[in-house]
PDB file of N, CA and C in Angstrom:
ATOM      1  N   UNK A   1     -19.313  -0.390  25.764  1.00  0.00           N
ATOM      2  CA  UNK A   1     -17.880  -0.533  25.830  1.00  0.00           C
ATOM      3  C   UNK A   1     -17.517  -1.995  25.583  1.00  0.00           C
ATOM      4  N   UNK A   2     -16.428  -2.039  24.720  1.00  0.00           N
ATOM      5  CA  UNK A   2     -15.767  -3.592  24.880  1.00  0.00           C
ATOM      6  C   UNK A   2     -14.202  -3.890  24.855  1.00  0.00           C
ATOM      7  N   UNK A   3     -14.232  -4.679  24.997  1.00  0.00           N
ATOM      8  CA  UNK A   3     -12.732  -5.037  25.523  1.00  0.00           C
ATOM      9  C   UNK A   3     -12.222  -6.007  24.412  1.00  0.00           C
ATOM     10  N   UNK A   4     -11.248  -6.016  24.012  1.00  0.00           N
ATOM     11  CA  UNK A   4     -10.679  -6.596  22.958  1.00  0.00           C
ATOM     12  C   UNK A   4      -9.281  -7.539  23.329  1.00  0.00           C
ATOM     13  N   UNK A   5      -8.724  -8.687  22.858  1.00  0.00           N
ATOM     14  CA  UNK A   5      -7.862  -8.972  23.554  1.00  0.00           C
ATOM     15  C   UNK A   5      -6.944  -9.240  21.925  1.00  0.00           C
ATOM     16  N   UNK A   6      -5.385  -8.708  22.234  1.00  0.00           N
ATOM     17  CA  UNK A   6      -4.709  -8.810  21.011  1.00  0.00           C
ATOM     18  C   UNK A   6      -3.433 -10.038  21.262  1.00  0.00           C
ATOM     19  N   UNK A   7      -3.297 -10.791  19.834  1.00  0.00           N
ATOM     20  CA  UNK A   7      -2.114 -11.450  20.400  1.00  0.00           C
ATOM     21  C   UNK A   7      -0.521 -10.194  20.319  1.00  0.00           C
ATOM     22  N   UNK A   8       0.753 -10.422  20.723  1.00  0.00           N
ATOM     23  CA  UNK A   8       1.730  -9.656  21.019  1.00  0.00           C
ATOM     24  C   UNK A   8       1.674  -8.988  19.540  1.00  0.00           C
ATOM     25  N   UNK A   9       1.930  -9.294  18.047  1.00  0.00           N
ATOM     26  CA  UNK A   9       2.098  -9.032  17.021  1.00  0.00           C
ATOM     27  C   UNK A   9       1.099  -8.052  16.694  1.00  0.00           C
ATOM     28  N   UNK A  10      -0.144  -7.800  16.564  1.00  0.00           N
ATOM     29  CA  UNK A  10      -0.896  -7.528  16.617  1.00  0.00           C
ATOM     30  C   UNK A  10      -1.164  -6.014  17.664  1.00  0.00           C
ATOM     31  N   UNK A  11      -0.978  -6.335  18.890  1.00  0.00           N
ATOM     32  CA  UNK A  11      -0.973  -5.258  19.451  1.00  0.00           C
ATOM     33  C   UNK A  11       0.347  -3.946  19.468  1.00  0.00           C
ATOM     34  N   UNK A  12       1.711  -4.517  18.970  1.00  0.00           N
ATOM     35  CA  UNK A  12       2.952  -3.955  18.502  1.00  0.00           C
ATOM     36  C   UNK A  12       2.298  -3.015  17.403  1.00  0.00           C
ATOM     37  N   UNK A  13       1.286  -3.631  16.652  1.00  0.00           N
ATOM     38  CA  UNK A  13       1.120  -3.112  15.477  1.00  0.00           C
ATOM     39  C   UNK A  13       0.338  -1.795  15.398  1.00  0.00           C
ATOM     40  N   UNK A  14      -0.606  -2.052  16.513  1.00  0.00           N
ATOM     41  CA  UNK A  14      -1.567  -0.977  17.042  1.00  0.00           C
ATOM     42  C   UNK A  14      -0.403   0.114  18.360  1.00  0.00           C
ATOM     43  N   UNK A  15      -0.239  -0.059  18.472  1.00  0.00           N
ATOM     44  CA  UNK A  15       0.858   0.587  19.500  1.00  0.00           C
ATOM     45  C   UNK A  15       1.324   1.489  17.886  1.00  0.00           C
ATOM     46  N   UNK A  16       2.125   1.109  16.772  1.00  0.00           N
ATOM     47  CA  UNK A  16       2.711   1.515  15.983  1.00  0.00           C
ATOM     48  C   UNK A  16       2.265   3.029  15.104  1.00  0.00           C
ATOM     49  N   UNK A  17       0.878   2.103  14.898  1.00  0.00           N
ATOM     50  CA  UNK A  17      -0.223   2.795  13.962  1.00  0.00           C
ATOM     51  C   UNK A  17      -0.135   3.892  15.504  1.00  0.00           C
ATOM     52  N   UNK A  18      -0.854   3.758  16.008  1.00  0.00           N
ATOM     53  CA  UNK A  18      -1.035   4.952  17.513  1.00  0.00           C
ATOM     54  C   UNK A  18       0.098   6.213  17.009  1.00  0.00           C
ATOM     55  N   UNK A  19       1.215   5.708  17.611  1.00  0.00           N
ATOM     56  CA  UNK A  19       2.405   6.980  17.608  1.00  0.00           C
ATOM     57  C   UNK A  19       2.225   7.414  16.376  1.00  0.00           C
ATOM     58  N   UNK A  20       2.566   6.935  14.808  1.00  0.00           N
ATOM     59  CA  UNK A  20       2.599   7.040  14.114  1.00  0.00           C
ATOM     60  C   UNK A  20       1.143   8.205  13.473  1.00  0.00           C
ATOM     61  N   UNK A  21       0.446   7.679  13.839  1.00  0.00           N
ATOM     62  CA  UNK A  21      -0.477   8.693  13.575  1.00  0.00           C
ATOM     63  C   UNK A  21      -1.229   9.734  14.872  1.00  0.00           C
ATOM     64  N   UNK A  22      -0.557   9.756  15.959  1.00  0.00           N
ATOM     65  CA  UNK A  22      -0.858  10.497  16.859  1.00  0.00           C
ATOM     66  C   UNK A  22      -1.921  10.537  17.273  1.00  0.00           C
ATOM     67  N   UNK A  23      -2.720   9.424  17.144  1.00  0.00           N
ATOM     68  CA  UNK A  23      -4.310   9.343  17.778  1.00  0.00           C
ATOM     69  C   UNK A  23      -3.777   7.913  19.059  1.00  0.00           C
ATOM     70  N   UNK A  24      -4.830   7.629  20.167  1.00  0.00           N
ATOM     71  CA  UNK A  24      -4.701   6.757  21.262  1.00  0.00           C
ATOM     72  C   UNK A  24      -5.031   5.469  20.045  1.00  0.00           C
ATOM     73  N   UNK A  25      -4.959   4.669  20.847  1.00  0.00           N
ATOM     74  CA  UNK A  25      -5.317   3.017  20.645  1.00  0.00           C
ATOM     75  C   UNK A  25      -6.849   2.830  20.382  1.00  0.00           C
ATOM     76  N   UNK A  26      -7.483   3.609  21.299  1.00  0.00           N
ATOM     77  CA  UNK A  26      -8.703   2.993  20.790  1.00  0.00           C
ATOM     78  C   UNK A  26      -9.389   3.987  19.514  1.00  0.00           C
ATOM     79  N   UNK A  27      -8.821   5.267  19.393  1.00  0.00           N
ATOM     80  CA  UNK A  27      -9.190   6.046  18.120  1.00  0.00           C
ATOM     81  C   UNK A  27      -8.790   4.802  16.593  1.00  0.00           C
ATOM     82  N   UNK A  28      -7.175   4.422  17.143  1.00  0.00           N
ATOM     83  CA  UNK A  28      -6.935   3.936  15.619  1.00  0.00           C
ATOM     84  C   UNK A  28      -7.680   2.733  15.349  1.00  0.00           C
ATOM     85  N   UNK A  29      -8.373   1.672  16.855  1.00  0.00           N
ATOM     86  CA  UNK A  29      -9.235   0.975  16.156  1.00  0.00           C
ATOM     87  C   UNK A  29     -10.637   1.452  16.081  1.00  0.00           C
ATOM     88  N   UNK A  30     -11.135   2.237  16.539  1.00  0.00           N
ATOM     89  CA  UNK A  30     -12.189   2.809  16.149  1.00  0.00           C
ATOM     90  C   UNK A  30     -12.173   3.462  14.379  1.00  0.00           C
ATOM     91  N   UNK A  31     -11.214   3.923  14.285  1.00  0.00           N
ATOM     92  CA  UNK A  31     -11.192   4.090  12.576  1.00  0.00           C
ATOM     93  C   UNK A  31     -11.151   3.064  11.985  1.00  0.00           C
ATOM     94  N   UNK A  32     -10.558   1.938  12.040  1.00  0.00           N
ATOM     95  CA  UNK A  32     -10.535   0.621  11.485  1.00  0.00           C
ATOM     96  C   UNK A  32     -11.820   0.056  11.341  1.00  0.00           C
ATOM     97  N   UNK A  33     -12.858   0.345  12.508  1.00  0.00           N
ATOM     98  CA  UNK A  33     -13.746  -0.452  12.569  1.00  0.00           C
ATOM     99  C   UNK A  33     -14.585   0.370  11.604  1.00  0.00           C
ATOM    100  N   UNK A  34     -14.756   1.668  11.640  1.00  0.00           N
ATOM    101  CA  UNK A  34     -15.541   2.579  10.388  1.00  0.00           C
ATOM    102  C   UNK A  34     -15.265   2.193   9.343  1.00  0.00           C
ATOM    103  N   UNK A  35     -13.873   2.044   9.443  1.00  0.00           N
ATOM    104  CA  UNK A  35     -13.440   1.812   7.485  1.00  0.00           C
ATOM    105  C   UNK A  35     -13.939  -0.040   7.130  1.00  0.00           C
ATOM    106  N   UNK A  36     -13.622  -0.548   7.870  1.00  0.00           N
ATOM    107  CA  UNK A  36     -14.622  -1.998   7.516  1.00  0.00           C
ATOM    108  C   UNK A  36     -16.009  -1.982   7.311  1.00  0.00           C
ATOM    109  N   UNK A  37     -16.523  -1.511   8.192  1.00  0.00           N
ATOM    110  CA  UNK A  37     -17.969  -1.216   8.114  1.00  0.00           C
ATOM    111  C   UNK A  37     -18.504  -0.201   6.592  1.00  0.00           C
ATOM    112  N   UNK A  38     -17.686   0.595   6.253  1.00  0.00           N
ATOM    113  CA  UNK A  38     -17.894   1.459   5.418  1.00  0.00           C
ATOM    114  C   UNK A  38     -17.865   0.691   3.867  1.00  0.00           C
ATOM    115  N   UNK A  39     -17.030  -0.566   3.737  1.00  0.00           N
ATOM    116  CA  UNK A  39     -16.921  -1.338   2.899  1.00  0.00           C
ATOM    117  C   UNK A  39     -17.801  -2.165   2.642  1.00  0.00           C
ATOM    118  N   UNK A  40     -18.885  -2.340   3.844  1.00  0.00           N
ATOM    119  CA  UNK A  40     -19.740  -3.253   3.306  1.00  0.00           C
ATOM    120  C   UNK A  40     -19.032  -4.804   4.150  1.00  0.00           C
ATOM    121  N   UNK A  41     -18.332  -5.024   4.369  1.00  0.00           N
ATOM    122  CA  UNK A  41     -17.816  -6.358   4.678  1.00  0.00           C
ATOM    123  C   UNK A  41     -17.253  -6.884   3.458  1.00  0.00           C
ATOM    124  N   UNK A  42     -17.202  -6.173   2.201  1.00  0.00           N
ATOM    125  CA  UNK A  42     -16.493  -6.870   1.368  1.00  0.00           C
ATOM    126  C   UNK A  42     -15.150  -6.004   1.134  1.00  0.00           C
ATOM    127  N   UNK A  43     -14.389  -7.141   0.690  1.00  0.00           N
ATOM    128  CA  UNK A  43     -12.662  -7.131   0.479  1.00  0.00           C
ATOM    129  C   UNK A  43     -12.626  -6.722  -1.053  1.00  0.00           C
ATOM    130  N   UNK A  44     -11.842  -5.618  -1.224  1.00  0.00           N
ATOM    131  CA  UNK A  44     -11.575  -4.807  -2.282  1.00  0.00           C
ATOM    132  C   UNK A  44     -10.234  -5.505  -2.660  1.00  0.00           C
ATOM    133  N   UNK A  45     -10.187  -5.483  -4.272  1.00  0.00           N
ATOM    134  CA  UNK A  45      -8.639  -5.671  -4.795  1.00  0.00           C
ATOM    135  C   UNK A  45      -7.693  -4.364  -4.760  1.00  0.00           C
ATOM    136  N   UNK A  46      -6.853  -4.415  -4.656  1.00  0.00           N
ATOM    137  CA  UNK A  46      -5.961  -3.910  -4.642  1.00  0.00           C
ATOM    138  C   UNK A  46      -6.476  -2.546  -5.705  1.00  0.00           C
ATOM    139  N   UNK A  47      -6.255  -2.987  -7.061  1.00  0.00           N
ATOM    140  CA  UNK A  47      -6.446  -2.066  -8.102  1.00  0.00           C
ATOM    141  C   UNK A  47      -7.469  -1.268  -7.572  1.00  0.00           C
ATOM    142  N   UNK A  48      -9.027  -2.041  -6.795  1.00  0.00           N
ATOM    143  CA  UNK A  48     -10.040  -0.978  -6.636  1.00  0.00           C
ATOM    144  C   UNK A  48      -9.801   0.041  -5.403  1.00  0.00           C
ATOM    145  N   UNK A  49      -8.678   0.099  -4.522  1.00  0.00           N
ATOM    146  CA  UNK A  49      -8.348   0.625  -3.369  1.00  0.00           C
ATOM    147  C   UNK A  49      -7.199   1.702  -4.319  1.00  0.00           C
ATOM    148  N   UNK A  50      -6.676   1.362  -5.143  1.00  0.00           N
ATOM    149  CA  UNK A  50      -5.860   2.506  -5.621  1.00  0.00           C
ATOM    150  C   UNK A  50      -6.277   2.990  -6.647  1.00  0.00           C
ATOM    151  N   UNK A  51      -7.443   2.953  -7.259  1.00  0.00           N
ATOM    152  CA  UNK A  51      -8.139   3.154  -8.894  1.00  0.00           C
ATOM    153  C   UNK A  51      -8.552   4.949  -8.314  1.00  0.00           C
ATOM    154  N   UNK A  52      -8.544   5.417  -7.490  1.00  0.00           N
ATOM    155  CA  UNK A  52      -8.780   6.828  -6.897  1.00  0.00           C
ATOM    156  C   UNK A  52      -7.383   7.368  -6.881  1.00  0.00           C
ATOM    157  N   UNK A  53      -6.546   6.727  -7.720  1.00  0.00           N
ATOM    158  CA  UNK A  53      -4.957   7.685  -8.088  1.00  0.00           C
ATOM    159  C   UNK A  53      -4.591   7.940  -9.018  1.00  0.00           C
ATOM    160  N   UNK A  54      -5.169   6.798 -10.247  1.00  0.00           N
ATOM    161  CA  UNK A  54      -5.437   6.707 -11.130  1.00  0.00           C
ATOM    162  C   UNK A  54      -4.994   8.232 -12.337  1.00  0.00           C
ATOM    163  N   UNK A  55      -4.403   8.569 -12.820  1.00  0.00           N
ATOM    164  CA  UNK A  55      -4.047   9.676 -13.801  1.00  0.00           C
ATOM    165  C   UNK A  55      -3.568  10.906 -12.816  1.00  0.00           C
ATOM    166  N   UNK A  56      -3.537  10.507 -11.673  1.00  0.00           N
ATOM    167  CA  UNK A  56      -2.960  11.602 -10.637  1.00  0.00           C
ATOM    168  C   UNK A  56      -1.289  12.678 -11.338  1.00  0.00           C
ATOM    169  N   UNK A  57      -0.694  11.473 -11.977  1.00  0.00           N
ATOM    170  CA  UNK A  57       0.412  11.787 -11.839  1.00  0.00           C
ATOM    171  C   UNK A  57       1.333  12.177 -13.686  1.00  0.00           C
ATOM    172  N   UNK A  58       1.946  13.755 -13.902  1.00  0.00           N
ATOM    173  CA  UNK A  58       1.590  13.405 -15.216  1.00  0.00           C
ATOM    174  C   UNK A  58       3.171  13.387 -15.497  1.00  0.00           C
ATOM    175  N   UNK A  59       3.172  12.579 -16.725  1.00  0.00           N
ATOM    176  CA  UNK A  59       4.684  12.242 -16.875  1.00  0.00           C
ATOM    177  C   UNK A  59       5.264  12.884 -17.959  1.00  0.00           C
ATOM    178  N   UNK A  60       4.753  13.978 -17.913  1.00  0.00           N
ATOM    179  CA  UNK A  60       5.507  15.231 -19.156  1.00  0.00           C
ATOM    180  C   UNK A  60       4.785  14.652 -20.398  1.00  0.00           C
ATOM    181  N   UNK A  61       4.127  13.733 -20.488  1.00  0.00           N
ATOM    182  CA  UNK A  61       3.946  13.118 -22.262  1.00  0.00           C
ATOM    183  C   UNK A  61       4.876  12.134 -22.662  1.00  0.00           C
ATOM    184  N   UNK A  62       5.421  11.337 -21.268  1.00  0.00           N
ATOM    185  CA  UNK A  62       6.788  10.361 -21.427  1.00  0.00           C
ATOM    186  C   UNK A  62       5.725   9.181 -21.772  1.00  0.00           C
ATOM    187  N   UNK A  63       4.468   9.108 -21.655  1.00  0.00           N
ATOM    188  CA  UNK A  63       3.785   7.651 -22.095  1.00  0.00           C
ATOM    189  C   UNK A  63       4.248   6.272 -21.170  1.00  0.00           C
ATOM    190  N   UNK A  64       4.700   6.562 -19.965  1.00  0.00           N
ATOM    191  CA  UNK A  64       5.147   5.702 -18.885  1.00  0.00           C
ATOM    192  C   UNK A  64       4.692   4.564 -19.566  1.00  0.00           C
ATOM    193  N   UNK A  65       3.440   4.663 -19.371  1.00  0.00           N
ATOM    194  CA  UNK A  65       2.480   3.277 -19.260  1.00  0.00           C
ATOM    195  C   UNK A  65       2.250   2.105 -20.446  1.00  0.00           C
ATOM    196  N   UNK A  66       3.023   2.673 -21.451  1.00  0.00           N
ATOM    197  CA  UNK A  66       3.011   1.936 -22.653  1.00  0.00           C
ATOM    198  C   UNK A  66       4.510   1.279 -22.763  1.00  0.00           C
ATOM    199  N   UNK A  67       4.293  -0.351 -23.240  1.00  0.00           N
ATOM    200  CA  UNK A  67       5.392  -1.047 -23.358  1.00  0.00           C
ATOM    201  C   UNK A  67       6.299  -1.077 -22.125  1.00  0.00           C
ATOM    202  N   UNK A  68       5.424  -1.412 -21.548  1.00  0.00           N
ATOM    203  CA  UNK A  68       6.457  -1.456 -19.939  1.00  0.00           C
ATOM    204  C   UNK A  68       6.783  -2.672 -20.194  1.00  0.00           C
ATOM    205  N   UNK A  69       6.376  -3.797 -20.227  1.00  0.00           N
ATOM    206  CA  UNK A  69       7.448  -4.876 -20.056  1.00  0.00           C
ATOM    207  C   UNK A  69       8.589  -4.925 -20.976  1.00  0.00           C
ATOM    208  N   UNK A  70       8.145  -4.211 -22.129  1.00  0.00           N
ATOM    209  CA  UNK A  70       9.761  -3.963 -23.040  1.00  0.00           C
ATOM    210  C   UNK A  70      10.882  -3.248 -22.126  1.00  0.00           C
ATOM    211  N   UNK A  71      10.334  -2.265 -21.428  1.00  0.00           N
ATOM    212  CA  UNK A  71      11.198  -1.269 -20.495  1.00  0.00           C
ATOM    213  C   UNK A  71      11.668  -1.803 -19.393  1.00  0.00           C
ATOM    214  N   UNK A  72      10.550  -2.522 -19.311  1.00  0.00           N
ATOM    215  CA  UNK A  72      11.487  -3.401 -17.835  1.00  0.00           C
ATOM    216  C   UNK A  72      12.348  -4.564 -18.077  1.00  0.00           C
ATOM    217  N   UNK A  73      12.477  -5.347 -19.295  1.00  0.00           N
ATOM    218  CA  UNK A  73      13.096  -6.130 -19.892  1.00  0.00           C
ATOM    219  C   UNK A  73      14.577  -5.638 -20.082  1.00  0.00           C
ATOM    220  N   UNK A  74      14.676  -4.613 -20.965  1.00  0.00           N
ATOM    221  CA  UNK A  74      15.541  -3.251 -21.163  1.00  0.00           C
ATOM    222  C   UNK A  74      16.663  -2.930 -19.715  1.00  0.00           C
ATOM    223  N   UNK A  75      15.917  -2.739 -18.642  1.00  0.00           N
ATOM    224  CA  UNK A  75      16.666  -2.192 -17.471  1.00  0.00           C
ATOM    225  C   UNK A  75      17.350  -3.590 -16.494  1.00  0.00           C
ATOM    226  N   UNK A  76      16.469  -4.643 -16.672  1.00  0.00           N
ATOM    227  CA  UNK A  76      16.698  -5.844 -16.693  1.00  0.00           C
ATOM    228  C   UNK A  76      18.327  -6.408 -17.112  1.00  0.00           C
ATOM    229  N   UNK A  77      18.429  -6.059 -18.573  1.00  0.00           N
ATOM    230  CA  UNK A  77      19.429  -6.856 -19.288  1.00  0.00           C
ATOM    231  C   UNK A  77      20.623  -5.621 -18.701  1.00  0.00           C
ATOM    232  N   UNK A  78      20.127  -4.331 -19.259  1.00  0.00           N
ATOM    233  CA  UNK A  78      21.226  -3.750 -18.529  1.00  0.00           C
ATOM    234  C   UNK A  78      21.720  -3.779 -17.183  1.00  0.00           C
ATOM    235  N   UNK A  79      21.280  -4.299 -16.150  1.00  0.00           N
ATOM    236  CA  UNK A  79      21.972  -4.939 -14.863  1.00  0.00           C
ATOM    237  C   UNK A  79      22.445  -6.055 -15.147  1.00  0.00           C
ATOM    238  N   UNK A  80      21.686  -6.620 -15.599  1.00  0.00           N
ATOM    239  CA  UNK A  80      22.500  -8.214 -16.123  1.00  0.00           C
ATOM    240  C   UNK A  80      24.085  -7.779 -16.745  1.00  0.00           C
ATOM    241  N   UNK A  81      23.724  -7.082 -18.021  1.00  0.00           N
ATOM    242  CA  UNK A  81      25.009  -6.564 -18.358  1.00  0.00           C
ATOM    243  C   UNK A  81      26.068  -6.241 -17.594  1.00  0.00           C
ATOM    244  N   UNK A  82      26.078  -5.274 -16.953  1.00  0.00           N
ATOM    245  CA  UNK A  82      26.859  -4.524 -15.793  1.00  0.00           C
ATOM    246  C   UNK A  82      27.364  -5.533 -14.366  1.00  0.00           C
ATOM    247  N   UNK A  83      26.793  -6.881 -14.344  1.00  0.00           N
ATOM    248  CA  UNK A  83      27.400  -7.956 -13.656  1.00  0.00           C
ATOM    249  C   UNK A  83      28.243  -8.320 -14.129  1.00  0.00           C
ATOM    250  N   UNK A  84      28.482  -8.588 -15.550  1.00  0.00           N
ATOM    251  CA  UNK A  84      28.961  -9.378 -16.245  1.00  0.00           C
ATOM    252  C   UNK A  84      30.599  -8.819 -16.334  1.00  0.00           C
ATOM    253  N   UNK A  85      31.081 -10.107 -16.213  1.00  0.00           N
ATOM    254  CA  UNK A  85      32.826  -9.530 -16.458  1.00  0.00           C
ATOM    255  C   UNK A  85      33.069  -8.927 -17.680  1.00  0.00           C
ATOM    256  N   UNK A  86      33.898  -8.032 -17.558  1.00  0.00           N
ATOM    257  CA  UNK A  86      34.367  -7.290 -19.380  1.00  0.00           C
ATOM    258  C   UNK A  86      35.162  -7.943 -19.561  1.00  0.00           C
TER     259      UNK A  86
END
């Protein structure tokens, strides 16, 4: 057994995670501590923590993923636009 001591922020947070997922305090850090351990001790990027969603999602054949910064440029100017006095 061990005893852990949290600062206030920290333990709000675990209190949070708790309700939120309906397990006690020491379940949600007991999962925490599996899922670290399960990593190896090494810190994953981002991309490799979400690369398991990867084509999940299909967009009719809309080609989302191509020329996005044109598209976001695009939706961009049109807010810009729509500020703008007529």
């Amino acid at each position: 057994m061990a005893t852990v001591r949290l600062d206030v922020t920290t333990e709000a947070a675990l209190n949070q995670l708790s309700a939120r997922r309906g397990q006690t305090r020491s379940e949600v850090i007991r999962d925490a501590i599996t899922r670290l351990a399960d990593e190896g001790g090494q810190t994953r990027s981002a991309y490799e923590r979400l690369r398991a969603f990867e084509g999940i999602v299909d967009s009719g054949g809309l080609q989302l993923s191509t020329q996005t910064g044109k598209r976001f440029r695009e939706i961009l100017e049109k807010k810009r636009d729509a500020r703008r006095p007529g």
